[in-house]
N, C-alpha and C. Protein backbone atom coordinates (compact mmCIF):
# COMPACT_ATOMS: atom_id res chain seq x y z
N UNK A 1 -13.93 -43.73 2.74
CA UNK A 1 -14.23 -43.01 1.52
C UNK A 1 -14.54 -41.54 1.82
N UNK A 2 -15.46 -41.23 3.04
CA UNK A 2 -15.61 -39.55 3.33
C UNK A 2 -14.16 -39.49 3.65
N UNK A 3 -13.39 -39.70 4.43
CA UNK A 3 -12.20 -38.85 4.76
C UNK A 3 -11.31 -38.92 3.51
N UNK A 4 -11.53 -39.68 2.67
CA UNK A 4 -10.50 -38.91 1.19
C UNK A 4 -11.58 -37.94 0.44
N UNK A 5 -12.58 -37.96 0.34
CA UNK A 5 -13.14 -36.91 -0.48
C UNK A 5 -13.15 -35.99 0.29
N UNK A 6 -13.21 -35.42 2.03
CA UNK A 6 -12.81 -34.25 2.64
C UNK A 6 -11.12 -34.16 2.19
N UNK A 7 -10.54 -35.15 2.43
CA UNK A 7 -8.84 -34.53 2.09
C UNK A 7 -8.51 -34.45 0.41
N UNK A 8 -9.65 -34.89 -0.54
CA UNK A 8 -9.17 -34.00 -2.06
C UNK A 8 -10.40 -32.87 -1.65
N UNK A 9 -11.11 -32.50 -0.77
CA UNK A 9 -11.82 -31.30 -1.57
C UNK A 9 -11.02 -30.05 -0.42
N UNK A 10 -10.12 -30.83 0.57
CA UNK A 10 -9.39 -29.83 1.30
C UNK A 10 -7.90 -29.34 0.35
N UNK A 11 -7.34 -30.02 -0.03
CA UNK A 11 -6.46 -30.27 -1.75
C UNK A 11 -6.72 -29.04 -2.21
N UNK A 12 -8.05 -28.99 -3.21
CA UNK A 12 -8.43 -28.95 -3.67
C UNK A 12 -8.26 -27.51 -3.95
N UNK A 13 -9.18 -26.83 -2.34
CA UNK A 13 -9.78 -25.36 -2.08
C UNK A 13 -8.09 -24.74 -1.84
N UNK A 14 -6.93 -25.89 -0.83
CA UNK A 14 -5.73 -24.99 -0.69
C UNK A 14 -4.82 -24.51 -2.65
N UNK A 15 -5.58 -25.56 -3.37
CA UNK A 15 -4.65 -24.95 -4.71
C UNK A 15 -5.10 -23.94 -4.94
N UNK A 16 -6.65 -23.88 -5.35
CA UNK A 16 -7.39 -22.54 -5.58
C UNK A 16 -7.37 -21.39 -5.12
N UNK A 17 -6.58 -21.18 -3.41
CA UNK A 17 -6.47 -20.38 -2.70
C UNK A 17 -5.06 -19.83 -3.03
N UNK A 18 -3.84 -20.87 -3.64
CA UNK A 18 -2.93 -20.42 -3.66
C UNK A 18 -2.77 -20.06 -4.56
N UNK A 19 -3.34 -20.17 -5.73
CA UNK A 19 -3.39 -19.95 -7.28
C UNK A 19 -4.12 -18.31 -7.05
N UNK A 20 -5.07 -18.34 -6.63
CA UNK A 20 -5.62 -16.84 -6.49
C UNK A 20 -4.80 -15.97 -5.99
N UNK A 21 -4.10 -16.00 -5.27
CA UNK A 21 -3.03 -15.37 -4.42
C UNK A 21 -1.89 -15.10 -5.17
N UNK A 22 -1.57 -16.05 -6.17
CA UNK A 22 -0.66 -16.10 -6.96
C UNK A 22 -0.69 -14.72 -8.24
N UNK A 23 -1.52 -14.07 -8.19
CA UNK A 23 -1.65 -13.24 -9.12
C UNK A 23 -1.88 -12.26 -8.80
N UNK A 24 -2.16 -10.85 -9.45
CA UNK A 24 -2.71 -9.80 -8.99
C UNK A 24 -4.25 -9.90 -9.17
N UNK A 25 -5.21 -8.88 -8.04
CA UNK A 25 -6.49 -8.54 -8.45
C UNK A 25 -6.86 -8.52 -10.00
N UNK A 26 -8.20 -9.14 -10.66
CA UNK A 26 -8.22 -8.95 -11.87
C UNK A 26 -8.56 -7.62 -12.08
N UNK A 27 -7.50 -8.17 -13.44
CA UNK A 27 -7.30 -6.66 -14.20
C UNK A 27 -6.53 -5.31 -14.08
N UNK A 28 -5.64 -5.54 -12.78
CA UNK A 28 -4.55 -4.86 -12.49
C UNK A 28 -3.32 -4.49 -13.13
N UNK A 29 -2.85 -5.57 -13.98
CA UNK A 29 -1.67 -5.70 -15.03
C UNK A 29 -2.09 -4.76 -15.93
N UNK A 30 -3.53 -5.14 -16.38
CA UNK A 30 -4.12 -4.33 -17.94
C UNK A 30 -4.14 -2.59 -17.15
N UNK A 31 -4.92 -2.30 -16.28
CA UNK A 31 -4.98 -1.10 -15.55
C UNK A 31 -3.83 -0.34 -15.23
N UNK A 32 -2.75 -1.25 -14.87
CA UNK A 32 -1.73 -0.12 -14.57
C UNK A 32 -0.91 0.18 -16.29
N UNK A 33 -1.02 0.07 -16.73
CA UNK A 33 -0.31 0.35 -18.39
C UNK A 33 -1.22 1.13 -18.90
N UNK A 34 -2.49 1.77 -18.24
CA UNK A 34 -3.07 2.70 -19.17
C UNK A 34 -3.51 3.63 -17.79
N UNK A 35 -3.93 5.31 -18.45
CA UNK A 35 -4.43 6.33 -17.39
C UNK A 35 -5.45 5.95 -16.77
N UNK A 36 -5.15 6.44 -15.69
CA UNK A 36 -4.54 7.19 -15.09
C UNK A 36 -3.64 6.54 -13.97
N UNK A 37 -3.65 5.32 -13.98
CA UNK A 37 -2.56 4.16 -13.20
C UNK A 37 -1.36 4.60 -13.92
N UNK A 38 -0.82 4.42 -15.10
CA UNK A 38 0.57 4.60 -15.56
C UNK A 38 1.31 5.26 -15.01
N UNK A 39 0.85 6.73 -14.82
CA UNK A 39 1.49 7.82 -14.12
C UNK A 39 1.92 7.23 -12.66
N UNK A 40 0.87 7.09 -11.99
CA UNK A 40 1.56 6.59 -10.61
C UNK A 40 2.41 5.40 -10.80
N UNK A 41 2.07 4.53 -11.25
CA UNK A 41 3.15 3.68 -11.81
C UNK A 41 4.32 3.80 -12.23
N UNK A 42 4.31 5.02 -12.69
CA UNK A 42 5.84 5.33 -13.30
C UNK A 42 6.54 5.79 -12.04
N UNK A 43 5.77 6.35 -11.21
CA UNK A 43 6.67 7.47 -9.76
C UNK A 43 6.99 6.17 -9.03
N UNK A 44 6.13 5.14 -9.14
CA UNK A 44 6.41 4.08 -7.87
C UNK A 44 7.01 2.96 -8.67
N UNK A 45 8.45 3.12 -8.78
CA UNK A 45 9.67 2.43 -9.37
C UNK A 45 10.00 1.33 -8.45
N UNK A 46 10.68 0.17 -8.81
CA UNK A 46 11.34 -0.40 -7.92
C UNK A 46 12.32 0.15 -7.01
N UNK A 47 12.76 1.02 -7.74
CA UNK A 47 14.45 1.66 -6.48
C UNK A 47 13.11 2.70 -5.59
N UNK A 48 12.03 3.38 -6.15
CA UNK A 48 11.54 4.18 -4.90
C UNK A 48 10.84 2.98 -3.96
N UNK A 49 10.13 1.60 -4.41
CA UNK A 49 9.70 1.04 -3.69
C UNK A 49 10.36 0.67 -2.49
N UNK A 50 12.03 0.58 -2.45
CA UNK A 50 13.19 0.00 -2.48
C UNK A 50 13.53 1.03 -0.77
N UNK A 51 13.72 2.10 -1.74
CA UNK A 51 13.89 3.06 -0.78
C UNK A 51 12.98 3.46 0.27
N UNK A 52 11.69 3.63 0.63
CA UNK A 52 10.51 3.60 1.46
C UNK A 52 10.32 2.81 1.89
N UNK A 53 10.66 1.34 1.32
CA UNK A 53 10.65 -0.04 2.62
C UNK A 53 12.22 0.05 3.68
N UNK A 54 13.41 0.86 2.87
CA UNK A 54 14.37 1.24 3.95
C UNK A 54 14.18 2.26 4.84
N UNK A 55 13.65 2.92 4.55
CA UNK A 55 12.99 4.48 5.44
C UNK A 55 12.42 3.64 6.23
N UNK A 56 10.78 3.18 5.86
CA UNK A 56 10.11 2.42 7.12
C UNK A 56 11.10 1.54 8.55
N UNK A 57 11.52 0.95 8.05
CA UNK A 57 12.35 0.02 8.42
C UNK A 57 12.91 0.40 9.44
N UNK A 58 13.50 1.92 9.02
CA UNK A 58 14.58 2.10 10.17
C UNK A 58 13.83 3.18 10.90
N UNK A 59 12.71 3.75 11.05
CA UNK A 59 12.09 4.53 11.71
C UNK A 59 12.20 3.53 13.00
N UNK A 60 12.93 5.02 13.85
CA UNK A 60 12.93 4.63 15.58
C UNK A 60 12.75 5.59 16.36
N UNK A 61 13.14 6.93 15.90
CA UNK A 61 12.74 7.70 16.35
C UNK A 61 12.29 9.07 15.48
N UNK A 62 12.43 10.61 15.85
CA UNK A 62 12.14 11.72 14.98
C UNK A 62 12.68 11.75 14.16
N UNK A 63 14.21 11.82 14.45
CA UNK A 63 15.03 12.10 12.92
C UNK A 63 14.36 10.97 11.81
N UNK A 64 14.67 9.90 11.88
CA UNK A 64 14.27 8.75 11.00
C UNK A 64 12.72 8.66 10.61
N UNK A 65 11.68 8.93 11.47
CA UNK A 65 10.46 9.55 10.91
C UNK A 65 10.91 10.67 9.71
N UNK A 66 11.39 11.49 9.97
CA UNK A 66 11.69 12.70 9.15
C UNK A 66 12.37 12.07 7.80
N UNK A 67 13.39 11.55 8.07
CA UNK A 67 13.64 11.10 6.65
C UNK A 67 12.55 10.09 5.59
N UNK A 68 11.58 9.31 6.12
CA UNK A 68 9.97 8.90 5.74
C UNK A 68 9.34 9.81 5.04
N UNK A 69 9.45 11.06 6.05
CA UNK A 69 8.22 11.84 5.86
C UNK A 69 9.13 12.88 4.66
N UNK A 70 10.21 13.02 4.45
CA UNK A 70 10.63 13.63 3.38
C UNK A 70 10.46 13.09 2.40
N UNK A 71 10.62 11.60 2.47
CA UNK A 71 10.75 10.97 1.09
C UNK A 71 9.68 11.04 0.31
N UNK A 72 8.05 10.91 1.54
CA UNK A 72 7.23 10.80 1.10
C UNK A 72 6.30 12.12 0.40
N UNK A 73 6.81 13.21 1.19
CA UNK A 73 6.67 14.44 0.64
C UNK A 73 7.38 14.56 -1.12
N UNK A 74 8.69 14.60 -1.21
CA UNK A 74 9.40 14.20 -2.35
C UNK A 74 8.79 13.57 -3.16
N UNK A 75 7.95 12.40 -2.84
CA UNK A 75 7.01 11.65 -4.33
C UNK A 75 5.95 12.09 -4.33
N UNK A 76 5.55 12.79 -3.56
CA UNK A 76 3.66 13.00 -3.57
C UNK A 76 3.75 14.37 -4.66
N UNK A 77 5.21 15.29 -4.55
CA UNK A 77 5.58 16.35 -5.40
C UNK A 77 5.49 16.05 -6.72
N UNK A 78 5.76 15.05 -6.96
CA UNK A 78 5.89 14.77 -8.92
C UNK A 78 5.02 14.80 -9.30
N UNK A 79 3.66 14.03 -8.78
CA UNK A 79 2.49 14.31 -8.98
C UNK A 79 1.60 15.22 -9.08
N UNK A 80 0.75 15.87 -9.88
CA UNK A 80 0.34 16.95 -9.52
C UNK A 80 -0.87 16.56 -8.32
N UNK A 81 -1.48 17.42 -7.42
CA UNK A 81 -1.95 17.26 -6.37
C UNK A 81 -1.50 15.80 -5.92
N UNK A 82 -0.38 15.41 -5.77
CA UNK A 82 -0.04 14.39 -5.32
C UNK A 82 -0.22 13.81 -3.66
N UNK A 83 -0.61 12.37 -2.90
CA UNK A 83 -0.82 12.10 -1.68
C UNK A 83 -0.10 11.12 -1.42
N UNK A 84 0.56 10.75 -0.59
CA UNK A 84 1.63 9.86 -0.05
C UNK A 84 0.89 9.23 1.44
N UNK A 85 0.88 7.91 1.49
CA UNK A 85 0.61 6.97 2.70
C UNK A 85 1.34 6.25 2.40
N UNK A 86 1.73 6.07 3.80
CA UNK A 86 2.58 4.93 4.31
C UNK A 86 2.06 3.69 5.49
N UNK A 87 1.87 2.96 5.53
CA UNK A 87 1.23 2.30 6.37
C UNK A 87 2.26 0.91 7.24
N UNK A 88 1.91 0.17 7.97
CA UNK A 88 2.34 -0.77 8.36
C UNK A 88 1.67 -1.92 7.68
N UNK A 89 1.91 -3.37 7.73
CA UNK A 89 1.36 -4.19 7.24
C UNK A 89 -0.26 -4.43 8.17
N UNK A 90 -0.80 -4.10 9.37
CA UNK A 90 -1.86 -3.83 9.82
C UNK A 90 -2.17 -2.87 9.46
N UNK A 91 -2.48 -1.73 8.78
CA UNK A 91 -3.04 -0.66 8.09
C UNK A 91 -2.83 0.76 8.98
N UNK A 92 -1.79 0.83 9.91
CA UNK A 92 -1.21 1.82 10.79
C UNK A 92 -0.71 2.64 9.86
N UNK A 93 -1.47 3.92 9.81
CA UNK A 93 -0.74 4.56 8.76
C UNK A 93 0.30 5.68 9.68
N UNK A 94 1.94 5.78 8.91
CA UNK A 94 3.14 6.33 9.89
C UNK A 94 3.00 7.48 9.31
N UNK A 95 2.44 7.76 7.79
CA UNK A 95 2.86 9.00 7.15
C UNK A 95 1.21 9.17 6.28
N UNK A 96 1.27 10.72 6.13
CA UNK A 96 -0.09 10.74 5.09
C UNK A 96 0.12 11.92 4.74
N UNK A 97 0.72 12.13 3.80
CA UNK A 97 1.08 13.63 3.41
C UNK A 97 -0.06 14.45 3.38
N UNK A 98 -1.36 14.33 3.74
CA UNK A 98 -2.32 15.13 3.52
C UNK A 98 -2.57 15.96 4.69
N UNK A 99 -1.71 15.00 5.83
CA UNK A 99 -2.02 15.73 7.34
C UNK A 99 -1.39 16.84 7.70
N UNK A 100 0.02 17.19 6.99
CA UNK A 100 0.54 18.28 7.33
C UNK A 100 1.40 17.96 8.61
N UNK A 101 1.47 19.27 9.37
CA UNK A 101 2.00 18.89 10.70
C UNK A 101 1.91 18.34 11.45
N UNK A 102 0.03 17.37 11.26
CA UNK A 102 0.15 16.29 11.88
C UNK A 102 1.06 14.96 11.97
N UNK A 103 1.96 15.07 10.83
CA UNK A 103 3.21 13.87 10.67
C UNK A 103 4.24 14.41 11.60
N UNK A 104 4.02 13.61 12.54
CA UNK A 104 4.90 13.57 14.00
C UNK A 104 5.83 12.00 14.32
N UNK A 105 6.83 11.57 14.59
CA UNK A 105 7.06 10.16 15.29
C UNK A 105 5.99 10.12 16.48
N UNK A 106 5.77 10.94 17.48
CA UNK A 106 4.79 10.80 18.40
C UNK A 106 3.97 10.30 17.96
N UNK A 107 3.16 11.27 17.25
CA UNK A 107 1.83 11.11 16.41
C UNK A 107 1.81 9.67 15.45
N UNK A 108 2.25 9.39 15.12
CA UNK A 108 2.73 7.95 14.67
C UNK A 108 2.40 6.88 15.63
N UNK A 109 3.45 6.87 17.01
CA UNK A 109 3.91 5.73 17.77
C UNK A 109 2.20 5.71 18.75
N UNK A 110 1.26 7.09 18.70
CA UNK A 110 0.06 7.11 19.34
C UNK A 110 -1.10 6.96 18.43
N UNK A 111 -0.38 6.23 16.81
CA UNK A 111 -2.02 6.16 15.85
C UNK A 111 -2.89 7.35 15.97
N UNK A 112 -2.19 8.22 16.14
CA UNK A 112 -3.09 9.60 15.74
C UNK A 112 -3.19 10.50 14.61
N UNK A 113 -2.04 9.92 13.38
CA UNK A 113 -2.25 10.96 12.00
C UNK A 113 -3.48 10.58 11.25
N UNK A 114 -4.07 9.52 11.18
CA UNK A 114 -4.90 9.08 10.44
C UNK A 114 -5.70 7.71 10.69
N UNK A 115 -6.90 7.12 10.64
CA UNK A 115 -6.98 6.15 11.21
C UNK A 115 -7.13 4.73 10.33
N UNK A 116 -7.44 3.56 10.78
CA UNK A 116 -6.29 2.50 10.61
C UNK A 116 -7.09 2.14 8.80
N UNK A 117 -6.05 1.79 7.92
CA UNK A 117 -5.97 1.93 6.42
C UNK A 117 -6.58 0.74 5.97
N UNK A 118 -6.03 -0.24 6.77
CA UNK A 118 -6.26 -2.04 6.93
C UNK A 118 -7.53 -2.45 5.97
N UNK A 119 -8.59 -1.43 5.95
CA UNK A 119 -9.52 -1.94 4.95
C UNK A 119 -9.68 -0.88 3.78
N UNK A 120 -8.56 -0.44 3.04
CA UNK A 120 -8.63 0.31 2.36
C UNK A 120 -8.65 -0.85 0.96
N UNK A 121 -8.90 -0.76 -0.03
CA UNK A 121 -9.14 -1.55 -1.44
C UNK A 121 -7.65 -1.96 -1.50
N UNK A 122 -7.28 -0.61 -2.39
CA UNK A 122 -5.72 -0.59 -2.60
C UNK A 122 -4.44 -1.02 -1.67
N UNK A 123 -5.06 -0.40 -0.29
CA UNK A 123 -3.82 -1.21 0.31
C UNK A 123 -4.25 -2.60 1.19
N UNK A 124 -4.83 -2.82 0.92
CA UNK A 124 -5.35 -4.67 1.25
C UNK A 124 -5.05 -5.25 0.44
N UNK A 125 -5.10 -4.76 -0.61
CA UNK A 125 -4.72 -5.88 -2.49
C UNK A 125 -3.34 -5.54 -2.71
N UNK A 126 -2.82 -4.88 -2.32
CA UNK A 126 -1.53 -4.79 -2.47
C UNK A 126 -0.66 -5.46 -0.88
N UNK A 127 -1.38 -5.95 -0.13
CA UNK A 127 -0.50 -6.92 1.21
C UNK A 127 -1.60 -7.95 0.84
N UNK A 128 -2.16 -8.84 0.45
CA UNK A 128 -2.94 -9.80 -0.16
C UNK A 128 -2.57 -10.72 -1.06
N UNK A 129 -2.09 -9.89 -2.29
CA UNK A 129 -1.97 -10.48 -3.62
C UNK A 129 -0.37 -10.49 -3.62
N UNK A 130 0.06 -11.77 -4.43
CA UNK A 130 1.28 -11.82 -4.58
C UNK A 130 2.04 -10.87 -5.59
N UNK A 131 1.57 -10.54 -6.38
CA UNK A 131 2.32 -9.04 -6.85
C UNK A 131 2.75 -7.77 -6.30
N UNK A 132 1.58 -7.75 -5.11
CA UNK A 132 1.80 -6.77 -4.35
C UNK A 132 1.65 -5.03 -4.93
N UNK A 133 0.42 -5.27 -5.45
CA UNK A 133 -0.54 -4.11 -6.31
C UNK A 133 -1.27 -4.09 -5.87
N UNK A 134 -2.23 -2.82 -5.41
CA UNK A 134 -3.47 -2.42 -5.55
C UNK A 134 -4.01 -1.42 -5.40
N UNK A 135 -5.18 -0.90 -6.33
CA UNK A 135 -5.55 -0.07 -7.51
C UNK A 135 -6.95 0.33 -7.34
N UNK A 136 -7.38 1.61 -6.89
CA UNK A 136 -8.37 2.34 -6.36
C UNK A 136 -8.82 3.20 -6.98
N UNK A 137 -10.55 3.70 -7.06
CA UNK A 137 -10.67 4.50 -7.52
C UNK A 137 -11.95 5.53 -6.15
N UNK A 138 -11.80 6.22 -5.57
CA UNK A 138 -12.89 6.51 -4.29
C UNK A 138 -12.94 7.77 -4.02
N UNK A 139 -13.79 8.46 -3.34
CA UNK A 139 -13.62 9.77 -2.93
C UNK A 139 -12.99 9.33 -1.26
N UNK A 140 -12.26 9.72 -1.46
CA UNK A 140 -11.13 10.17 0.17
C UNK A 140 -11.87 10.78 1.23
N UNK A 141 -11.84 10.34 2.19
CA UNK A 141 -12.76 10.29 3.72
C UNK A 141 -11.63 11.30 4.03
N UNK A 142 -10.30 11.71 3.49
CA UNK A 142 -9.37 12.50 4.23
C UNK A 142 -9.62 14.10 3.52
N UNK A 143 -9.78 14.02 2.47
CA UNK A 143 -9.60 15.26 1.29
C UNK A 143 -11.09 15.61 0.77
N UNK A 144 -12.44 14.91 0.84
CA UNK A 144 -13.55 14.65 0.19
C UNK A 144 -13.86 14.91 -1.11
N UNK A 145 -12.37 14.54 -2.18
CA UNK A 145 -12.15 14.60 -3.56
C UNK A 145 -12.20 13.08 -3.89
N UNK A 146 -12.45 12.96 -5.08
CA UNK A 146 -12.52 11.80 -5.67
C UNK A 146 -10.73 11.55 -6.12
N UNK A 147 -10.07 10.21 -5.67
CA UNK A 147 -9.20 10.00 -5.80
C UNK A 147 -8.36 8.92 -6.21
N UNK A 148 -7.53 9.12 -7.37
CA UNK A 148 -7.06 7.37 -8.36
C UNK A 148 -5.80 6.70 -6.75
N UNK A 149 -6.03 6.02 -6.63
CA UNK A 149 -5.11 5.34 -5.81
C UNK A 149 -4.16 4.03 -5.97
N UNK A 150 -2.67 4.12 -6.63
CA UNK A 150 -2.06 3.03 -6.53
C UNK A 150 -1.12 2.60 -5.62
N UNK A 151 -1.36 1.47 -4.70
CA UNK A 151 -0.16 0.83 -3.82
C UNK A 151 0.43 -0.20 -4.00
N UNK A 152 1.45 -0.59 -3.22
CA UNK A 152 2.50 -1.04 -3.75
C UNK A 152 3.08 -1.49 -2.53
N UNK A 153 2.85 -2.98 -2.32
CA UNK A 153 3.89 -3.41 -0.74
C UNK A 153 5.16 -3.06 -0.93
N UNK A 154 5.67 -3.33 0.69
CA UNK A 154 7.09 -2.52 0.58
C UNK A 154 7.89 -4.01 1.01
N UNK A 155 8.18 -5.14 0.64
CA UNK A 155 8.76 -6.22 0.70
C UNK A 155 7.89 -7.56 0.26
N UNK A 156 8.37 -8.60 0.36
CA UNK A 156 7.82 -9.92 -0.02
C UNK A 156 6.65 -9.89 0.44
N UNK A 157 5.47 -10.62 -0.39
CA UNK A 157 4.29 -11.37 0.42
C UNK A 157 4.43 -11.81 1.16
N UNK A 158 3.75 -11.45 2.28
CA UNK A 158 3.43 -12.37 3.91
C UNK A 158 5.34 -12.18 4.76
N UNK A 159 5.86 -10.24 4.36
CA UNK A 159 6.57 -10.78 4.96
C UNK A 159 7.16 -9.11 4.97
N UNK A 160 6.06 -8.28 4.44
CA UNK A 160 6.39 -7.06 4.31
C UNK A 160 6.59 -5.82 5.14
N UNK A 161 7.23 -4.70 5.49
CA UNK A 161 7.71 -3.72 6.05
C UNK A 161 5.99 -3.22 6.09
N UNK A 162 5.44 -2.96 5.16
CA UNK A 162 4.04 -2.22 5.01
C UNK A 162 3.29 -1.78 3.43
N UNK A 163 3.18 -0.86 3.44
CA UNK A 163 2.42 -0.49 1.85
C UNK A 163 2.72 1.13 1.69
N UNK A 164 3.00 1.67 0.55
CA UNK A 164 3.18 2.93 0.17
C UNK A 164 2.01 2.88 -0.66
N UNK A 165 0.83 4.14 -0.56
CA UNK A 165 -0.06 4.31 -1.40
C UNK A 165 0.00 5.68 -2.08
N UNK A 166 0.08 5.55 -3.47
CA UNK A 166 0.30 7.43 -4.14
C UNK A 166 -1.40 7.24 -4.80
N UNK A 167 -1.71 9.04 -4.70
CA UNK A 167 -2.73 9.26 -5.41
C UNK A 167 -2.85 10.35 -5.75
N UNK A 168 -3.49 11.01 -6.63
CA UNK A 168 -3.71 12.34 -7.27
C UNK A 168 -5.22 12.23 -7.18
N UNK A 169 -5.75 13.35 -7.03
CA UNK A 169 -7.13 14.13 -7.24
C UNK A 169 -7.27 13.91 -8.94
């Protein structure tokens, strides 16, 4: 009799775990359809999501860093004071438009533009949750402005290239 009530309350905790997972952070759906989420929402499209998990992807060396680091320059522009991160699925961030010339492939392949993202809100809930959203509001340890932050994995749950995070001041 204990080993079936450990194997329904083991049941039990794996539905609850997968059911939670199954959704976005609460209140994410409602949040991104109103300001100041919308806006970033609108820049971070499926075809740009699309495109930045192919950039990542094929980064091997400078040139291919460079085409990353353009793209990511390119969206952080639409935005006004716009910020672009790019991370790995461990929170290695490859790109951070805030660093400037610190966006190097070197500087990259030695974890030296920025340090590791992995426990950032937004980009933990967005490699976490099966929607692959997540939605920040913090003052920036990089900029010391208060900053809206939405990310956005760059492939399937539990199977992704990394996370693109946009934010405006």
């Amino acid at each position: 009799m204990q080993k079936i009530s450990s194997l329904l309350a083991l049941a039990a905790l794996c539905f609850i775990s997968f059911n939670v997972m199954a959704a976005c952070a609460p209140q994410v759906q409602t949040k991104l359809a109103a300001a100041p989420y919308d806006t970033l929402n609108a820049v971070l499209t499926p075809a740009k999501i699309t495109s930045f998990k192919n950039k990542l992807s094929a980064v091997k060396d400078q040139p291919t860093y460079a085409a990353l680091l353009t793209e990511a320059n390119a969206t952080a522009a639409i935005v006004a004071s716009g910020r672009v991160v790019v991370t790995l699925p461990d929170g290695t961030v490859v790109v951070d438009t805030a660093k400037g010339a610190t966006n190097t492939f070197a500087n990259f392949e030695a974890k030296a533009i920025n340090e590791n993202h992995n426990t950032r809100v937004a980009i933990l809930d967005a490699q976490i949750y099966d929607c692959g959203v997540g939605l920040e509001t913090k003052t920036s340890s990089t900029t010391g402005v208060v900053e809206v932050y939405l990310a956005k994995r760059l492939g399937a749950y539990l199977n992704s290239a990394g996370t693109v995070r946009l934010s405006h001041k």
